[in-house]
PDB file of N, CA and C in Angstrom:
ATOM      1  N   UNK A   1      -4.737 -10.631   7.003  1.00  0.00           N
ATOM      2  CA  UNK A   1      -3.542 -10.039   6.452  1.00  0.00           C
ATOM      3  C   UNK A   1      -3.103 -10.839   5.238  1.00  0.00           C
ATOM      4  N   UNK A   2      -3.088  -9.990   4.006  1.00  0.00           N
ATOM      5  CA  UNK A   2      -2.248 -10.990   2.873  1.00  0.00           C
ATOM      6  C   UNK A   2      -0.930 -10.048   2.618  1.00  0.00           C
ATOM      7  N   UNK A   3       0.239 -11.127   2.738  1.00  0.00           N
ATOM      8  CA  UNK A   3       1.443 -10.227   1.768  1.00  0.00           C
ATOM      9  C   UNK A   3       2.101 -10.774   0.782  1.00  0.00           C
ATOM     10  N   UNK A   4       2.079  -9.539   0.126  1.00  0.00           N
ATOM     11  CA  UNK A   4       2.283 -10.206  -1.514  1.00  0.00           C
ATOM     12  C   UNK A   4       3.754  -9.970  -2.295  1.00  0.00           C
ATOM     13  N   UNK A   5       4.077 -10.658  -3.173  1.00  0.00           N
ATOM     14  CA  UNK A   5       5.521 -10.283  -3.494  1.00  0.00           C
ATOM     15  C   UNK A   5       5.457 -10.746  -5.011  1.00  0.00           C
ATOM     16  N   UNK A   6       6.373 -10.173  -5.949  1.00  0.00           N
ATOM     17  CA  UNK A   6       6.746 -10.829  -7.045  1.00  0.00           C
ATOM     18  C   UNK A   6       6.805  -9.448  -8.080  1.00  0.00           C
ATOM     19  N   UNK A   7       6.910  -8.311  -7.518  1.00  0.00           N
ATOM     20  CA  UNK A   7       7.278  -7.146  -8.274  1.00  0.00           C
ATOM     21  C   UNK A   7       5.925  -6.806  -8.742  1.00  0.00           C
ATOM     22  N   UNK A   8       6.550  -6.199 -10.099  1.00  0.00           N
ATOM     23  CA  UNK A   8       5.034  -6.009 -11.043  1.00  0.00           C
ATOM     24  C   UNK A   8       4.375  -6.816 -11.292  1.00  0.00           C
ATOM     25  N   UNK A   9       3.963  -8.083 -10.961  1.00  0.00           N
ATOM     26  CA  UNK A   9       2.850  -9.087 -10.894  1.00  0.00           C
ATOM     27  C   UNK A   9       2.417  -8.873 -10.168  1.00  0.00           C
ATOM     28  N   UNK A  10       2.544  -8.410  -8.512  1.00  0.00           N
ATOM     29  CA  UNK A  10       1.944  -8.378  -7.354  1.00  0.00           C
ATOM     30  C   UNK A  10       1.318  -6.314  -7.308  1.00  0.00           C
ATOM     31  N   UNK A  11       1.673  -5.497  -8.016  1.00  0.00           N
ATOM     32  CA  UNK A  11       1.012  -4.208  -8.036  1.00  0.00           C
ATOM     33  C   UNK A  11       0.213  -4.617  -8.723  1.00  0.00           C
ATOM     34  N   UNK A  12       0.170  -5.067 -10.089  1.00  0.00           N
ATOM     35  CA  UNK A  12      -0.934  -5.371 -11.318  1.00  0.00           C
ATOM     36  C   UNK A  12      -2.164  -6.160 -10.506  1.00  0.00           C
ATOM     37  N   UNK A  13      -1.942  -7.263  -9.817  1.00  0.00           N
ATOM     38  CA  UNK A  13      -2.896  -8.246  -8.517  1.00  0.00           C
ATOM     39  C   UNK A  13      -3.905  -7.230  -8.052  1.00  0.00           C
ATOM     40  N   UNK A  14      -3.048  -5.909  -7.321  1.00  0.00           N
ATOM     41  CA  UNK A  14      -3.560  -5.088  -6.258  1.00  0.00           C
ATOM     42  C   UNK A  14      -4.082  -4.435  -7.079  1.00  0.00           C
ATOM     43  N   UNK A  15      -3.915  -3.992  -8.257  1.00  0.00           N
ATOM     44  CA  UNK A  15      -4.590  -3.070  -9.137  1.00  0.00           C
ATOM     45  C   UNK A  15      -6.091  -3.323  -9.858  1.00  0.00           C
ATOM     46  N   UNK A  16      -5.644  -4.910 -10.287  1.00  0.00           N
ATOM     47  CA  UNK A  16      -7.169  -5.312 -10.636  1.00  0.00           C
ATOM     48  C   UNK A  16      -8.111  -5.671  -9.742  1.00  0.00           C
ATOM     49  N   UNK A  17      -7.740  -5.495  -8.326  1.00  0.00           N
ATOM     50  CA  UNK A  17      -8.772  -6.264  -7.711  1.00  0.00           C
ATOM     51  C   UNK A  17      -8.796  -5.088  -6.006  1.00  0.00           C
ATOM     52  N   UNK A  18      -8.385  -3.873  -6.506  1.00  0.00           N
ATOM     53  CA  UNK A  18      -8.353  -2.970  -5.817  1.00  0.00           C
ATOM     54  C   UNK A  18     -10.054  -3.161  -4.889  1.00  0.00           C
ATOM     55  N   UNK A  19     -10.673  -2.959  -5.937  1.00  0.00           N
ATOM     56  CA  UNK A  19     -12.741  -2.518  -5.645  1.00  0.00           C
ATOM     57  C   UNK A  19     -12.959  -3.731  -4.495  1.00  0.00           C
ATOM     58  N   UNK A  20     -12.918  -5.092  -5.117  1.00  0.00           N
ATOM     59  CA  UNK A  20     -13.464  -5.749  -3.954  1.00  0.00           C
ATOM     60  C   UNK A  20     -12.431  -5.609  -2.957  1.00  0.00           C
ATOM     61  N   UNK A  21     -10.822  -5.848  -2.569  1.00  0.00           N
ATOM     62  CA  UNK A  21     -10.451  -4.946  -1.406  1.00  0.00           C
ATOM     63  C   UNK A  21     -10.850  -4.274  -0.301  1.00  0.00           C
ATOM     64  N   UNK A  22     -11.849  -3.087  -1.105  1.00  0.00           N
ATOM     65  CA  UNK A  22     -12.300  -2.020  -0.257  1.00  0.00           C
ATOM     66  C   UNK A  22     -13.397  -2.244   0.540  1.00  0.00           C
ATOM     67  N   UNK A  23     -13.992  -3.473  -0.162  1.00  0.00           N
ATOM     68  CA  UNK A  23     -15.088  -4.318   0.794  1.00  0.00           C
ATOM     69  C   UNK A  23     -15.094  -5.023   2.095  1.00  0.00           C
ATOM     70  N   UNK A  24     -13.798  -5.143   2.337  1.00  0.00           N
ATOM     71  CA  UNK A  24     -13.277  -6.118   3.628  1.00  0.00           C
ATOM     72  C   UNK A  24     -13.328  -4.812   4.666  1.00  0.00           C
ATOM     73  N   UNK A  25     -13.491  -4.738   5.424  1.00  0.00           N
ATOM     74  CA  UNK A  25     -13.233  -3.658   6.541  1.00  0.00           C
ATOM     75  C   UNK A  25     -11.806  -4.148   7.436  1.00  0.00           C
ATOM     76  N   UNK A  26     -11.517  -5.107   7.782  1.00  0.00           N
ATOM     77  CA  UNK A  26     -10.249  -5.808   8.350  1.00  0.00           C
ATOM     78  C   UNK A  26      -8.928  -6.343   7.897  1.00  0.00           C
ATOM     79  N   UNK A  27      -8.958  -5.802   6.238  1.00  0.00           N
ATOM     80  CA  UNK A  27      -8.034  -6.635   5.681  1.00  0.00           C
ATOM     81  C   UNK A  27      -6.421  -5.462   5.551  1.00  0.00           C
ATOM     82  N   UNK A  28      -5.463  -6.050   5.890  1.00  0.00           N
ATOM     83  CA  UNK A  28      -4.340  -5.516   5.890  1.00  0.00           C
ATOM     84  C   UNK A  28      -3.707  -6.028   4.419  1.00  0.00           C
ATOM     85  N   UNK A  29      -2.985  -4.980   3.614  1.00  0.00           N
ATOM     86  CA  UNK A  29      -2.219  -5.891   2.596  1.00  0.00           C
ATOM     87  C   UNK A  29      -0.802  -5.232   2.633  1.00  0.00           C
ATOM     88  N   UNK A  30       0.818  -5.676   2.483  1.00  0.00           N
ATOM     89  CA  UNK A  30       1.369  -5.957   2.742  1.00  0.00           C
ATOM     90  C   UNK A  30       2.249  -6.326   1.591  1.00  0.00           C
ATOM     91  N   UNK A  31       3.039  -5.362   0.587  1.00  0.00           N
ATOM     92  CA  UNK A  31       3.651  -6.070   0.012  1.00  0.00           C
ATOM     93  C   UNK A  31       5.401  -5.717   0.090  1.00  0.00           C
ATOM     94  N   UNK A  32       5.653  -7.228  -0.287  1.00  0.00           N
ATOM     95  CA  UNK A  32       6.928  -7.015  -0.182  1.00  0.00           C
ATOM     96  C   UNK A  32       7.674  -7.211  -1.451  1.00  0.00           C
ATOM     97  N   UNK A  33       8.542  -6.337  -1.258  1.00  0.00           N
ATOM     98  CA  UNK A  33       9.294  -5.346  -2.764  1.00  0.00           C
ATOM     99  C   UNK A  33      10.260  -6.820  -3.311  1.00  0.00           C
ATOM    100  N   UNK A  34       9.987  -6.977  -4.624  1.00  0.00           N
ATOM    101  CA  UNK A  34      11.227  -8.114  -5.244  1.00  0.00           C
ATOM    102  C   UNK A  34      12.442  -7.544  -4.890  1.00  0.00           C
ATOM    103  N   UNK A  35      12.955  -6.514  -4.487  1.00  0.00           N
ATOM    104  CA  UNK A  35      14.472  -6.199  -4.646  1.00  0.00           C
ATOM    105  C   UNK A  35      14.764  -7.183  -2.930  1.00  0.00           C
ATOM    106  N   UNK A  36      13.733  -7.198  -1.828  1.00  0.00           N
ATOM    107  CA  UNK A  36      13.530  -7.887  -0.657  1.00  0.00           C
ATOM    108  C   UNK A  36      13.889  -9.288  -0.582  1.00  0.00           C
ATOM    109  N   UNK A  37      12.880  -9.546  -1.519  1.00  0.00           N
ATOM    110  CA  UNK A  37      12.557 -11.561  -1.882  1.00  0.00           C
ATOM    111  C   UNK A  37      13.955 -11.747  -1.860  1.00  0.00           C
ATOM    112  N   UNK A  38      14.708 -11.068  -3.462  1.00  0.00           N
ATOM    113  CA  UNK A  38      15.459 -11.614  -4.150  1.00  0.00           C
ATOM    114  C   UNK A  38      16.793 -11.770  -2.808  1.00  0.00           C
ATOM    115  N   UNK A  39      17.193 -10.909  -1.912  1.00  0.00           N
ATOM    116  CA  UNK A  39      17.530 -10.624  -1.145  1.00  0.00           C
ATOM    117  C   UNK A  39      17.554 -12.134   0.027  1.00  0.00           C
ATOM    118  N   UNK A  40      16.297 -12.027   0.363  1.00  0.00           N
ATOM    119  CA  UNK A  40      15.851 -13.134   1.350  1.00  0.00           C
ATOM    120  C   UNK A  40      16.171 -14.690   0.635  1.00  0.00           C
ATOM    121  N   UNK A  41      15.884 -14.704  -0.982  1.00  0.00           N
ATOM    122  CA  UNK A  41      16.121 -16.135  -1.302  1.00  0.00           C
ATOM    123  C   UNK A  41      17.395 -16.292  -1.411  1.00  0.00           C
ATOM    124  N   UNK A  42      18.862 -15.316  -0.990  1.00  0.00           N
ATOM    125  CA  UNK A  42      19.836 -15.507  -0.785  1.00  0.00           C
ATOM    126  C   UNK A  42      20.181 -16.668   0.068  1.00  0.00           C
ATOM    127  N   UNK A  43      19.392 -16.437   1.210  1.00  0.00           N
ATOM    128  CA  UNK A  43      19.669 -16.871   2.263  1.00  0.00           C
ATOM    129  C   UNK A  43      19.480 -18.061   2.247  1.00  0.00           C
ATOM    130  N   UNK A  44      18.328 -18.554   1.661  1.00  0.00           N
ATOM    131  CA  UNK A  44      17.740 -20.027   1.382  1.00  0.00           C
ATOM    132  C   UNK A  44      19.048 -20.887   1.229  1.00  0.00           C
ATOM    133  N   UNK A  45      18.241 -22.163   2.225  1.00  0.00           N
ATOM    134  CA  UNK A  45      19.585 -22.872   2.000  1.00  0.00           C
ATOM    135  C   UNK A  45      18.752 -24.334   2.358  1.00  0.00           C
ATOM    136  N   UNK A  46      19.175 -25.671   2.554  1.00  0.00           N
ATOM    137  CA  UNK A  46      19.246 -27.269   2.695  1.00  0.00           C
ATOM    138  C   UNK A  46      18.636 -27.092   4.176  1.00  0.00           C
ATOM    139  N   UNK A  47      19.501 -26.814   4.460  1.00  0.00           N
ATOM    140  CA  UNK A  47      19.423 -26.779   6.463  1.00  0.00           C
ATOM    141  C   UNK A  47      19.289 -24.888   6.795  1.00  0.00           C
ATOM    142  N   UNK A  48      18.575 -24.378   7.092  1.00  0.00           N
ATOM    143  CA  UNK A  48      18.915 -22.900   7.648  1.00  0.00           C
ATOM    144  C   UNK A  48      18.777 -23.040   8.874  1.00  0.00           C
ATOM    145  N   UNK A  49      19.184 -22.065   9.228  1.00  0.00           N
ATOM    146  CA  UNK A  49      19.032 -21.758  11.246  1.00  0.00           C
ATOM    147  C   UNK A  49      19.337 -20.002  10.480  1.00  0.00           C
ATOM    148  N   UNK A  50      18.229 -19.295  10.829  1.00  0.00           N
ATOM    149  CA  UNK A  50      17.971 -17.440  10.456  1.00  0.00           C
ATOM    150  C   UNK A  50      17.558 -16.979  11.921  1.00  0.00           C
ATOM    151  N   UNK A  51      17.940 -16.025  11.983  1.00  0.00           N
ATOM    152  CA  UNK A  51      17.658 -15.141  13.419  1.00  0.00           C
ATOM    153  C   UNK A  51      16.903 -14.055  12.713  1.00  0.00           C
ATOM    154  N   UNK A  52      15.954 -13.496  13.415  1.00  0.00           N
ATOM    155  CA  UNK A  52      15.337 -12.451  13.180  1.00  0.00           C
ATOM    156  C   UNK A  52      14.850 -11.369  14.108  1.00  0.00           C
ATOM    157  N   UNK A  53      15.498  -9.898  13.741  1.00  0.00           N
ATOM    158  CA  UNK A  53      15.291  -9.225  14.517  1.00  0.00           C
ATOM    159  C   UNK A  53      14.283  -8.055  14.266  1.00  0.00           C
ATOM    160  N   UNK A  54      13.791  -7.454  14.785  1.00  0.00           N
ATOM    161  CA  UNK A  54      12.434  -6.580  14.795  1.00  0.00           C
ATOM    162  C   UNK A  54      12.551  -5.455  16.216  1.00  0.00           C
ATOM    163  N   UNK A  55      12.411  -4.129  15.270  1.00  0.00           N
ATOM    164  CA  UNK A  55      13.056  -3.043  16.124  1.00  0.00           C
ATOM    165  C   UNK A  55      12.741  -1.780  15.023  1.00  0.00           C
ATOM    166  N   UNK A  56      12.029  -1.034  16.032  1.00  0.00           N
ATOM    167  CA  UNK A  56      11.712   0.052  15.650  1.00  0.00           C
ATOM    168  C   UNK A  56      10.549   0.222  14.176  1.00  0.00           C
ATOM    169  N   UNK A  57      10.164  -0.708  13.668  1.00  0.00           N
ATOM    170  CA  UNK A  57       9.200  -0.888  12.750  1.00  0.00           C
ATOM    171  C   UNK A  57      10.102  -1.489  11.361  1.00  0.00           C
ATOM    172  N   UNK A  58      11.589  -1.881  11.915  1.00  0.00           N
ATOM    173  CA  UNK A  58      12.335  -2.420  10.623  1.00  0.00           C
ATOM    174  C   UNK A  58      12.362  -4.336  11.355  1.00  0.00           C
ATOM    175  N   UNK A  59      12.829  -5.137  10.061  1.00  0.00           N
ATOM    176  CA  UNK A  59      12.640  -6.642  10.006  1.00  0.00           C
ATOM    177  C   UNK A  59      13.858  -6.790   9.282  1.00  0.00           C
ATOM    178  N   UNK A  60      14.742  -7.904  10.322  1.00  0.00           N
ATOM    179  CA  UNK A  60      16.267  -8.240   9.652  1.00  0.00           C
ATOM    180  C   UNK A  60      16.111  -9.425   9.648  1.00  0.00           C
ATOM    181  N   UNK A  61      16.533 -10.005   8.625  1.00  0.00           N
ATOM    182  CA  UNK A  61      16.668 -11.678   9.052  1.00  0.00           C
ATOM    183  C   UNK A  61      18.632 -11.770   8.693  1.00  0.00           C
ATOM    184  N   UNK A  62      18.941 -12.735   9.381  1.00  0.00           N
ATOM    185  CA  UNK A  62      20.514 -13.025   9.455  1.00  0.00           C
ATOM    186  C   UNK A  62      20.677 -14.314   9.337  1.00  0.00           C
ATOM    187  N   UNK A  63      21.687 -14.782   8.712  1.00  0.00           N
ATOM    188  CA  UNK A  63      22.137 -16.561   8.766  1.00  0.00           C
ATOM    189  C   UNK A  63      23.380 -16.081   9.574  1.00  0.00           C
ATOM    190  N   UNK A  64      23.497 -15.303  10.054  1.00  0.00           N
ATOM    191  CA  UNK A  64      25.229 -15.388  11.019  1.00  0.00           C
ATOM    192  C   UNK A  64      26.191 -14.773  10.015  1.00  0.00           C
ATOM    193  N   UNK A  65      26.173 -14.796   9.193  1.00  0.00           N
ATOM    194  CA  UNK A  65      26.871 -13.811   8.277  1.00  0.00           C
ATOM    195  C   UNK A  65      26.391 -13.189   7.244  1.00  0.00           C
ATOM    196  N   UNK A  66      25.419 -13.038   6.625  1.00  0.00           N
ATOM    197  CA  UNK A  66      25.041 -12.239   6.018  1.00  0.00           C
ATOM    198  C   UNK A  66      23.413 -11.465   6.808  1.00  0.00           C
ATOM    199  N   UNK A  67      23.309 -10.629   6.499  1.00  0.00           N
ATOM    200  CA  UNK A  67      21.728  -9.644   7.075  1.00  0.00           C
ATOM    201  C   UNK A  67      21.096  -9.219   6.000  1.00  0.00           C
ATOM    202  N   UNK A  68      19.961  -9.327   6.063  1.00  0.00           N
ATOM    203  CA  UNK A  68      18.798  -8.845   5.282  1.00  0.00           C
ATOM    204  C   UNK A  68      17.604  -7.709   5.465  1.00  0.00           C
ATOM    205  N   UNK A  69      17.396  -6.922   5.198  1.00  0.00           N
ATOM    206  CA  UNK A  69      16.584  -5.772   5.646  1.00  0.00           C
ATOM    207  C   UNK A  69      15.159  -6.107   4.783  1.00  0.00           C
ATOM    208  N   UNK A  70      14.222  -6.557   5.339  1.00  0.00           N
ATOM    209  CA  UNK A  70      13.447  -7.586   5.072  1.00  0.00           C
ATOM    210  C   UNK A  70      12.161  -6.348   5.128  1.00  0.00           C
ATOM    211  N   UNK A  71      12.314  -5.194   3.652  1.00  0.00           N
ATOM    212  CA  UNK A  71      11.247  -3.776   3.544  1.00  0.00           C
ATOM    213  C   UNK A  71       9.603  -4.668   3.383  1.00  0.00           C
ATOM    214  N   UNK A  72       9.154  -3.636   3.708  1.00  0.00           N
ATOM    215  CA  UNK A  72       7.509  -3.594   3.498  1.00  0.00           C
ATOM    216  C   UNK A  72       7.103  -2.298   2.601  1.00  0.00           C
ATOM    217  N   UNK A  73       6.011  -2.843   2.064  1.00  0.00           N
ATOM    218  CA  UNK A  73       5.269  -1.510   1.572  1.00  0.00           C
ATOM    219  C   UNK A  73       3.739  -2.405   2.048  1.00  0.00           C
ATOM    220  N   UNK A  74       2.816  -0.954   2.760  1.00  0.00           N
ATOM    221  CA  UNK A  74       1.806  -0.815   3.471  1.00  0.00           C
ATOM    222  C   UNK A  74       0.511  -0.880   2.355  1.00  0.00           C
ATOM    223  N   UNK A  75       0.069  -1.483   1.344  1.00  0.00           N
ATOM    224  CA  UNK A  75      -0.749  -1.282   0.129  1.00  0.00           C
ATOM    225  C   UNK A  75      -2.118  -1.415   0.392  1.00  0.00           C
ATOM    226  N   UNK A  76      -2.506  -1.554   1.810  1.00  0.00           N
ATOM    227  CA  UNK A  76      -3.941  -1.184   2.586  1.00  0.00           C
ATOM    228  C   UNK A  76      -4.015  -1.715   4.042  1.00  0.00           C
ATOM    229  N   UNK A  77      -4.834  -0.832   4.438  1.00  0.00           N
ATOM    230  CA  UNK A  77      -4.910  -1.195   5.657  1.00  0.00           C
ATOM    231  C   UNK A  77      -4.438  -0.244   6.717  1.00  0.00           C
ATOM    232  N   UNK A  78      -3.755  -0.681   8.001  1.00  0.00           N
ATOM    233  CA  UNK A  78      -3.689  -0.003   9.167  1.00  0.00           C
ATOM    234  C   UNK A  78      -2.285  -0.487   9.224  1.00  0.00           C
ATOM    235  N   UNK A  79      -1.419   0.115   9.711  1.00  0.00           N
ATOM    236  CA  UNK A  79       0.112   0.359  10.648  1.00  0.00           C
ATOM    237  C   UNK A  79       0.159  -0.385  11.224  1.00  0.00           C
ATOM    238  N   UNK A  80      -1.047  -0.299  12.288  1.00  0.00           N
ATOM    239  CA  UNK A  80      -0.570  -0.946  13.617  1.00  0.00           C
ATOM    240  C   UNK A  80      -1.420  -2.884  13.383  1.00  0.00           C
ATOM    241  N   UNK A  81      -1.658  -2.795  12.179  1.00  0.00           N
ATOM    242  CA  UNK A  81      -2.245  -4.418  11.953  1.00  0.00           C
ATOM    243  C   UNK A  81      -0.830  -5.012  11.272  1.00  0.00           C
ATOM    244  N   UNK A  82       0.255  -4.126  11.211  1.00  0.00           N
ATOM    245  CA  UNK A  82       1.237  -5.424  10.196  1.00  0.00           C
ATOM    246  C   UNK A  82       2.169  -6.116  11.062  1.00  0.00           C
TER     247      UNK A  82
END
């Protein structure tokens, strides 16, 4: 499984290197959307303590007061591998 992030740097990645990709038979890819990151590096902190919850095929992460809806996009592979 690779997941990738950083906006249009990380489609352009998947784009040039789509062909060998298709060579792996097992490989899941996994990217996650900058509007996500930017989201998640909110949270970043010195000391964290994050809870994370997982339900129904969605991913929250929480510091106790703020929540994060922590999206995926599926960019190869299988469903049931992420």
């Amino acid at each position: 499984m690779v997941y990738c992030y950083g906006g249009r740097v990380a489609d352009m990645w998947f784009a040039q290197n789509s062909a060998q990709f298709e060579r792996q038979q097992n490989l899941t890819i996994i990217n996650l959307p900058q509007e996500s990151t930017k989201e998640l590096a909110k949270l970043a902190q010195r000391t964290m303590d994050l809870q994370c919850t997982i339900q129904d095929g969605q991913v929250w992460l929480s510091d106790g007061n703020t929540s994060v809806q922590v999206e995926r996009t599926l960019l190869r592979g299988s469903e049931s591998r992420k």
